[in-house]
N, C-alpha and C. Protein backbone atom coordinates (compact mmCIF):
# COMPACT_ATOMS: atom_id res chain seq x y z
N UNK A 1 2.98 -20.23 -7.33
CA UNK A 1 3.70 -20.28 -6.07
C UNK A 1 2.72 -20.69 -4.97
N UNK A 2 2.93 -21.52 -3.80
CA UNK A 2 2.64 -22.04 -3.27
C UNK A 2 1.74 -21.07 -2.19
N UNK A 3 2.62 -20.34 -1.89
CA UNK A 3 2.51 -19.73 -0.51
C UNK A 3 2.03 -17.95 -1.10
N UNK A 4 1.74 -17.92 -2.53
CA UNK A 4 1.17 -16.64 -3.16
C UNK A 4 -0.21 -16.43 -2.31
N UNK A 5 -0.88 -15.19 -1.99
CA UNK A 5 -2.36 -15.09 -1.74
C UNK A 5 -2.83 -15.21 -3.33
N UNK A 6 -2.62 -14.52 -4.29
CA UNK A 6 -3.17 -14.26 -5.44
C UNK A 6 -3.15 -15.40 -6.14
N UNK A 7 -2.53 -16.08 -6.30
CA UNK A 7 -2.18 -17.29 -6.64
C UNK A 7 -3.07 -18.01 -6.37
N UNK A 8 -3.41 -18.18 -5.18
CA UNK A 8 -4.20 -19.40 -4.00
C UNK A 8 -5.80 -18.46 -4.91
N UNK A 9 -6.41 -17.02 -4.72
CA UNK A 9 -7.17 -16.86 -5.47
C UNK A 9 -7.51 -17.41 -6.28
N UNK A 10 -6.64 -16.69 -7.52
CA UNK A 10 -6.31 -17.44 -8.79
C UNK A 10 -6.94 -18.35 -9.49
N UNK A 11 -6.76 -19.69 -8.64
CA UNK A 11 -7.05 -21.01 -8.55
C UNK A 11 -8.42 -21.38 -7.84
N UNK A 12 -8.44 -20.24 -6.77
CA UNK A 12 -9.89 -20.98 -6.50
C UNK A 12 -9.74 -21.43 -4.92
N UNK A 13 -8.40 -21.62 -4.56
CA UNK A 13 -8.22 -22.35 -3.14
C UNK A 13 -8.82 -20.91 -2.26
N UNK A 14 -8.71 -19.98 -2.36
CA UNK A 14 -9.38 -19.02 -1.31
C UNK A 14 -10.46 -18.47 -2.40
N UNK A 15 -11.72 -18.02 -1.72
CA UNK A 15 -12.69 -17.50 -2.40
C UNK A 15 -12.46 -16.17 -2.02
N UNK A 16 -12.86 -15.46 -3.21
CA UNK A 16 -13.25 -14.40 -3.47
C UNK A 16 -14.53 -13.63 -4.57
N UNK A 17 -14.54 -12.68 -4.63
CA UNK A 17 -15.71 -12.08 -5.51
C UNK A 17 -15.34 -11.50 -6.70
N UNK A 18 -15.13 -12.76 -7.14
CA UNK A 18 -15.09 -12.69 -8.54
C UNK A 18 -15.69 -11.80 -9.58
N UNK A 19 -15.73 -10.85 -10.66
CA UNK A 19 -16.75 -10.21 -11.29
C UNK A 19 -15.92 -10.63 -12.59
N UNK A 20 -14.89 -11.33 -12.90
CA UNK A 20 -14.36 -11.22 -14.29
C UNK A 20 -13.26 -12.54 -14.37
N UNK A 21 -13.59 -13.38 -15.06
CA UNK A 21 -12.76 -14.62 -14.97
C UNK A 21 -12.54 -14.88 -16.66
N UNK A 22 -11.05 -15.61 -16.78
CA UNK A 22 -10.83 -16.25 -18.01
C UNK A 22 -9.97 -17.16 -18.02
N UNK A 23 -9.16 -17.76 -19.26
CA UNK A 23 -7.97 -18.60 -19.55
C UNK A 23 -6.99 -17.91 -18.54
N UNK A 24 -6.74 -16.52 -18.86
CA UNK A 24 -5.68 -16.04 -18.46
C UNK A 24 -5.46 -15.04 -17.46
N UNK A 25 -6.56 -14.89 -17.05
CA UNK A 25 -6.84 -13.58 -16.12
C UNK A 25 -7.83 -14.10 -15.16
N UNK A 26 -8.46 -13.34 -13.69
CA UNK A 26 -9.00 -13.31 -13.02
C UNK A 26 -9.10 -11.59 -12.47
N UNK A 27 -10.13 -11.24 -12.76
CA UNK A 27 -10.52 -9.60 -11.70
C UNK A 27 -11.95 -10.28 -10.57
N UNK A 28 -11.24 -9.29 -9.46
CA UNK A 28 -12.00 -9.62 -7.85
C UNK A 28 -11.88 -8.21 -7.49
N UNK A 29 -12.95 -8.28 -6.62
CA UNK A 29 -12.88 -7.01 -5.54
C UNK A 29 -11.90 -6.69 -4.71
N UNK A 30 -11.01 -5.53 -4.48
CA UNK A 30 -10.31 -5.72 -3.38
C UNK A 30 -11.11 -5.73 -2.47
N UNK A 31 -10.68 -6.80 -1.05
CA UNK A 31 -10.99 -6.88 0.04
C UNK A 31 -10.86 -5.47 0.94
N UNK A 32 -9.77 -4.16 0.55
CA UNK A 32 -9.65 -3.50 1.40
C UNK A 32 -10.23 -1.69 0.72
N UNK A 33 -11.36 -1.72 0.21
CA UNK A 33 -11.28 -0.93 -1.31
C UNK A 33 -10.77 0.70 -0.70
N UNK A 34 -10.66 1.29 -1.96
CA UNK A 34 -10.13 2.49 -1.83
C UNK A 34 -11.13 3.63 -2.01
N UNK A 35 -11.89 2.89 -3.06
CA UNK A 35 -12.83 3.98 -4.05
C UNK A 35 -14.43 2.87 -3.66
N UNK A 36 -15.10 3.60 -4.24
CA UNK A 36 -16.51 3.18 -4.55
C UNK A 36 -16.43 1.56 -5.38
N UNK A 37 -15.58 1.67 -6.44
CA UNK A 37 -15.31 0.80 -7.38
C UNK A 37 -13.67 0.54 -6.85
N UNK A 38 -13.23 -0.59 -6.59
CA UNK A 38 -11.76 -1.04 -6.42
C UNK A 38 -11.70 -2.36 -6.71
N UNK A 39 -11.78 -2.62 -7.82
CA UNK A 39 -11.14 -4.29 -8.72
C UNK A 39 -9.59 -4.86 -9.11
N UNK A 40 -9.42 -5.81 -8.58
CA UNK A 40 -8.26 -6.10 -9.05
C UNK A 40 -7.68 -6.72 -9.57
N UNK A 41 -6.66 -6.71 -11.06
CA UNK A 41 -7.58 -7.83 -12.06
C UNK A 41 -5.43 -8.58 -12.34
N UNK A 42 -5.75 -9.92 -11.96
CA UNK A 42 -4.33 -10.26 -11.91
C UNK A 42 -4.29 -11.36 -13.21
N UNK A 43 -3.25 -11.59 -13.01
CA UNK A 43 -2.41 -12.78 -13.91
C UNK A 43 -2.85 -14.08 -13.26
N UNK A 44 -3.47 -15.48 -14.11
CA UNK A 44 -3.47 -16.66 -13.27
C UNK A 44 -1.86 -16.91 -13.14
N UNK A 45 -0.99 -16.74 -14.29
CA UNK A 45 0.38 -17.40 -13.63
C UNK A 45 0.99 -16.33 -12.83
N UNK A 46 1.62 -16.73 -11.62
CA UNK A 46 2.25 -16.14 -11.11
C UNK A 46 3.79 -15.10 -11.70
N UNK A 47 3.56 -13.81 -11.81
CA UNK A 47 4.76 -13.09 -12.12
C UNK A 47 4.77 -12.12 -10.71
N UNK A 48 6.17 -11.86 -10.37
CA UNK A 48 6.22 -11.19 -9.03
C UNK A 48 5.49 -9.46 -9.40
N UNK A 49 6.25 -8.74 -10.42
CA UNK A 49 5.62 -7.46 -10.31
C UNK A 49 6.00 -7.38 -12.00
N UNK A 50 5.71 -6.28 -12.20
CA UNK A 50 6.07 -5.95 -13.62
C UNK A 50 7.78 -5.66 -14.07
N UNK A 51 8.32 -5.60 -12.92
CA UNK A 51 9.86 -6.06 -13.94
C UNK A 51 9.89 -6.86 -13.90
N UNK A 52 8.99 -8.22 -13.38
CA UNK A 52 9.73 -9.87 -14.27
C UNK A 52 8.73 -9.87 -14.96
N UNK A 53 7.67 -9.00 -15.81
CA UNK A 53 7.34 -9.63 -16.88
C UNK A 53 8.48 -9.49 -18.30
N UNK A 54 8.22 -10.23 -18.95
CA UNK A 54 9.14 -10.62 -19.92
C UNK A 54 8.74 -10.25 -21.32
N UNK A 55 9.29 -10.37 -22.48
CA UNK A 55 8.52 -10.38 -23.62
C UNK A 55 7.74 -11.29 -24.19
N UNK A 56 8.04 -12.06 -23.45
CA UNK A 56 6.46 -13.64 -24.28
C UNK A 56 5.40 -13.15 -23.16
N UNK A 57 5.52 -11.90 -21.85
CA UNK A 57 3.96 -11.36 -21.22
C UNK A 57 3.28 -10.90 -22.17
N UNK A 58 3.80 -10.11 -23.49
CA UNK A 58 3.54 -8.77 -24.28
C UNK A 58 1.92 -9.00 -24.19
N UNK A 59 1.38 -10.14 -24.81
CA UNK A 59 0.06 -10.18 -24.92
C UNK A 59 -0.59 -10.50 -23.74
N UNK A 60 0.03 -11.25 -22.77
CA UNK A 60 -0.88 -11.08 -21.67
C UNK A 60 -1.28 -10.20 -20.74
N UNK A 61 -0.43 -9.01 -21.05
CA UNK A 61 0.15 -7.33 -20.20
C UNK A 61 -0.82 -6.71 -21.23
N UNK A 62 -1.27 -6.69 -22.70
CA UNK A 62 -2.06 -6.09 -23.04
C UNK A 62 -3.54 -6.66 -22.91
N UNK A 63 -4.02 -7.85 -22.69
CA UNK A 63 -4.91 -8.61 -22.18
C UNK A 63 -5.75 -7.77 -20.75
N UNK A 64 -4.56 -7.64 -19.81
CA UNK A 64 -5.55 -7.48 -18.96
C UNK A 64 -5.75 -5.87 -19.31
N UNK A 65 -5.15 -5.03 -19.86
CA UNK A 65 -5.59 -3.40 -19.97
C UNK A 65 -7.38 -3.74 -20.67
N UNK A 66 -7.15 -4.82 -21.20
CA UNK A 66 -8.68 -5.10 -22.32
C UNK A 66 -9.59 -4.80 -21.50
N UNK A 67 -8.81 -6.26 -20.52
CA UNK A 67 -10.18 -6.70 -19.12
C UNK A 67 -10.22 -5.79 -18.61
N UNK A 68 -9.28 -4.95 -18.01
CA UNK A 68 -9.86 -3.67 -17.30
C UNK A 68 -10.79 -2.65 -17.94
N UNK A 69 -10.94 -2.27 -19.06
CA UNK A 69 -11.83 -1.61 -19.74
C UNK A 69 -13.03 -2.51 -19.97
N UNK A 70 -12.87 -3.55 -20.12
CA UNK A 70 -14.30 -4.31 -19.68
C UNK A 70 -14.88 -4.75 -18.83
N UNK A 71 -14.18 -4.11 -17.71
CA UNK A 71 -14.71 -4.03 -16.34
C UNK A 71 -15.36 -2.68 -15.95
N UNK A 72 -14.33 -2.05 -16.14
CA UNK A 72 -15.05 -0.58 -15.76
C UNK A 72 -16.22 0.08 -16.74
N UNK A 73 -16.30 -0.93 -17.85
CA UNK A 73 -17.33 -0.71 -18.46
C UNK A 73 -18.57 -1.56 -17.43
N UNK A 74 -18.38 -2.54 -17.11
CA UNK A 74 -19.35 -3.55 -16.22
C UNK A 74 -19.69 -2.88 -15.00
N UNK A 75 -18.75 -2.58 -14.58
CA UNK A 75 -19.06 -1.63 -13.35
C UNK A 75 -19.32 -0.49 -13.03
N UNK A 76 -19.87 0.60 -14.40
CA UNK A 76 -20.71 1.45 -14.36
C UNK A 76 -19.79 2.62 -14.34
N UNK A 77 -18.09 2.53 -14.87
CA UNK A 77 -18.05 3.62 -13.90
C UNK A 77 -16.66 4.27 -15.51
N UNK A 78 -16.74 3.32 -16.54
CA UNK A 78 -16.24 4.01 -18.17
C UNK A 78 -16.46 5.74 -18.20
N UNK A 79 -17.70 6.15 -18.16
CA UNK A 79 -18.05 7.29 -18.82
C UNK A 79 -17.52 8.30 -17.67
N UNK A 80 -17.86 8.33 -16.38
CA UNK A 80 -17.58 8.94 -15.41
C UNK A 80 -15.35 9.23 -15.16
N UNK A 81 -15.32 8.29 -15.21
CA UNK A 81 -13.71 7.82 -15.07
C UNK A 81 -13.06 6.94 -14.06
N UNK A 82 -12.14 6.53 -14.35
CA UNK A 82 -11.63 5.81 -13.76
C UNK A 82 -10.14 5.78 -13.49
N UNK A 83 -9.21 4.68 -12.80
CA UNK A 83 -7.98 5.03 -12.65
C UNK A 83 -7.48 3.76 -12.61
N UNK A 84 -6.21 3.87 -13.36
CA UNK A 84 -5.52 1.80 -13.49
C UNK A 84 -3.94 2.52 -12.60
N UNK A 85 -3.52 1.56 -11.76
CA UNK A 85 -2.55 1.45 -10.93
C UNK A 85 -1.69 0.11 -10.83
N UNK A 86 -0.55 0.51 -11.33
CA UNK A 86 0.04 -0.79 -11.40
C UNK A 86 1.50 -0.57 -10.19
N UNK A 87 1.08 -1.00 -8.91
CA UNK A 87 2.07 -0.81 -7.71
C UNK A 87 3.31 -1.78 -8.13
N UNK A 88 4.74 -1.26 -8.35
CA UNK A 88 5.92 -1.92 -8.24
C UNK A 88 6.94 -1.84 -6.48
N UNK A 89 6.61 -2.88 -5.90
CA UNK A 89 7.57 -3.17 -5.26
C UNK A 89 7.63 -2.10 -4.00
N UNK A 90 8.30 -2.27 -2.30
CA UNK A 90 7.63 -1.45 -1.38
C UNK A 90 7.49 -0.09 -1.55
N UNK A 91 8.51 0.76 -2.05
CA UNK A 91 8.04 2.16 -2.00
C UNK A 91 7.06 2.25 -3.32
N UNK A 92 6.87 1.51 -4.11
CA UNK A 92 6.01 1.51 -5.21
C UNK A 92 4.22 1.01 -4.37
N UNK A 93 4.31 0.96 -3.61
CA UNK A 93 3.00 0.52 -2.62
C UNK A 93 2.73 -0.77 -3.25
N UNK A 94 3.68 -1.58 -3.57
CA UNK A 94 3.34 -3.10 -3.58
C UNK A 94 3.68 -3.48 -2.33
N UNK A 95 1.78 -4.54 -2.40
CA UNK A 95 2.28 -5.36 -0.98
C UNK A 95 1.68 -6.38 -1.52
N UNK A 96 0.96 -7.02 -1.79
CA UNK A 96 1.09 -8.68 -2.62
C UNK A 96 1.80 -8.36 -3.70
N UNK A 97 3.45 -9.51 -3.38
CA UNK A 97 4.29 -10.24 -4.83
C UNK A 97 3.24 -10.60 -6.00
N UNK A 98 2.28 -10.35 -6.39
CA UNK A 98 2.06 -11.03 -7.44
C UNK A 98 1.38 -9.44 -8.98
N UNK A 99 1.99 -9.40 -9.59
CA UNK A 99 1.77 -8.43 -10.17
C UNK A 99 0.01 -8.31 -10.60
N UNK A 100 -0.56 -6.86 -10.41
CA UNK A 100 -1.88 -6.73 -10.39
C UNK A 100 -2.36 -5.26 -10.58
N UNK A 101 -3.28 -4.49 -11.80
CA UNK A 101 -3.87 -3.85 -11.83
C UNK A 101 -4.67 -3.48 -11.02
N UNK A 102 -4.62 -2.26 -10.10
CA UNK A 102 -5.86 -2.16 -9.22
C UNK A 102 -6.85 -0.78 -10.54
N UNK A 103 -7.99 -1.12 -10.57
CA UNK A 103 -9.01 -0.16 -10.93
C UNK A 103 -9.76 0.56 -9.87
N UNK A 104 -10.10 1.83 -10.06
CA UNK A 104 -10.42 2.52 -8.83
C UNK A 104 -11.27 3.41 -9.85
N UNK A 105 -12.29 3.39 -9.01
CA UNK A 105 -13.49 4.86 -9.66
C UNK A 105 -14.90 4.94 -9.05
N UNK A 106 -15.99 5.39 -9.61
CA UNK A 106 -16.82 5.70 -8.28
C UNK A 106 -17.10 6.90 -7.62
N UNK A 107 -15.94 7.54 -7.82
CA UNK A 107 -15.79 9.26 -6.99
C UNK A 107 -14.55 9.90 -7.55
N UNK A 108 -14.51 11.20 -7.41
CA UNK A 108 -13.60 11.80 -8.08
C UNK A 108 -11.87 11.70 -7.61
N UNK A 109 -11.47 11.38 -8.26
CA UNK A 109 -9.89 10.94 -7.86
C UNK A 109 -8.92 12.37 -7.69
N UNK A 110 -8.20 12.16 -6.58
CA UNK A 110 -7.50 13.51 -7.02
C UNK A 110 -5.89 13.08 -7.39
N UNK A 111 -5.15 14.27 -7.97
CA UNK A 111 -3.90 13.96 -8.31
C UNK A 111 -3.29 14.90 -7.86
N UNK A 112 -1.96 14.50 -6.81
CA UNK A 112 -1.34 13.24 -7.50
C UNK A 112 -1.87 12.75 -6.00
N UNK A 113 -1.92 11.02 -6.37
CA UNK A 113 -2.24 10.20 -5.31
C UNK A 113 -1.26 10.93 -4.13
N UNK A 114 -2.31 10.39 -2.99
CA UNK A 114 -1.37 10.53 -1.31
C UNK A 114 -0.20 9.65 -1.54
């Protein structure tokens, strides 16, 4: 999509800080972090959130759980712990359309989120 931020990432048209790139995936820093550690590891094709992924996602929805464990292994923060967040839609605290794992760790998380 044209007018996606993640998308425009994605691709490369806006830079960001990249720590994890592939065929099918891209993980970056969030710009606004939460935690010590806050990565966010999306889809290159554009899907809005996780109810339009479909069943031909199956492997790319288990793909990025990979990348995320091989991130938080990269980023020091596996053994300690960590936290995967997948925001659906506004009261779901989605605010970029483009469906995306946030990883969060670094410091102790409490539950249940604010």
């Amino acid at each position: 999509m044209e007018d996606c931020l993640f998308c425009k990432l994605a691709s490369g048209r806006i830079a960001t800080d990249v720590i994890y790139s592939d065929e099918q995936v891209i993980a970056f820093r969030d710009a606004k972090p939460e935690a010590p550690v806050h990565v966010l590891i999306i889809p290159r094709r554009h899907i809005e959130n996780i109810l339009a992924a479909e069943d031909a996602d199956e492997a790319l929805l288990g793909h990025m759980l990979v990348v995320a464990s091989r991130v938080a292994r990269q980023e020091g923060v596996a053994e300690s712990g960590f936290r995967l967040v997948i925001n659906c839609n506004e009261d779901g605290g989605q605010s970029v359309g483009h469906l995306h794992i946030h990883l969060l760790g670094g410091r102790k998380l409490g539950w249940p989120p604010g």
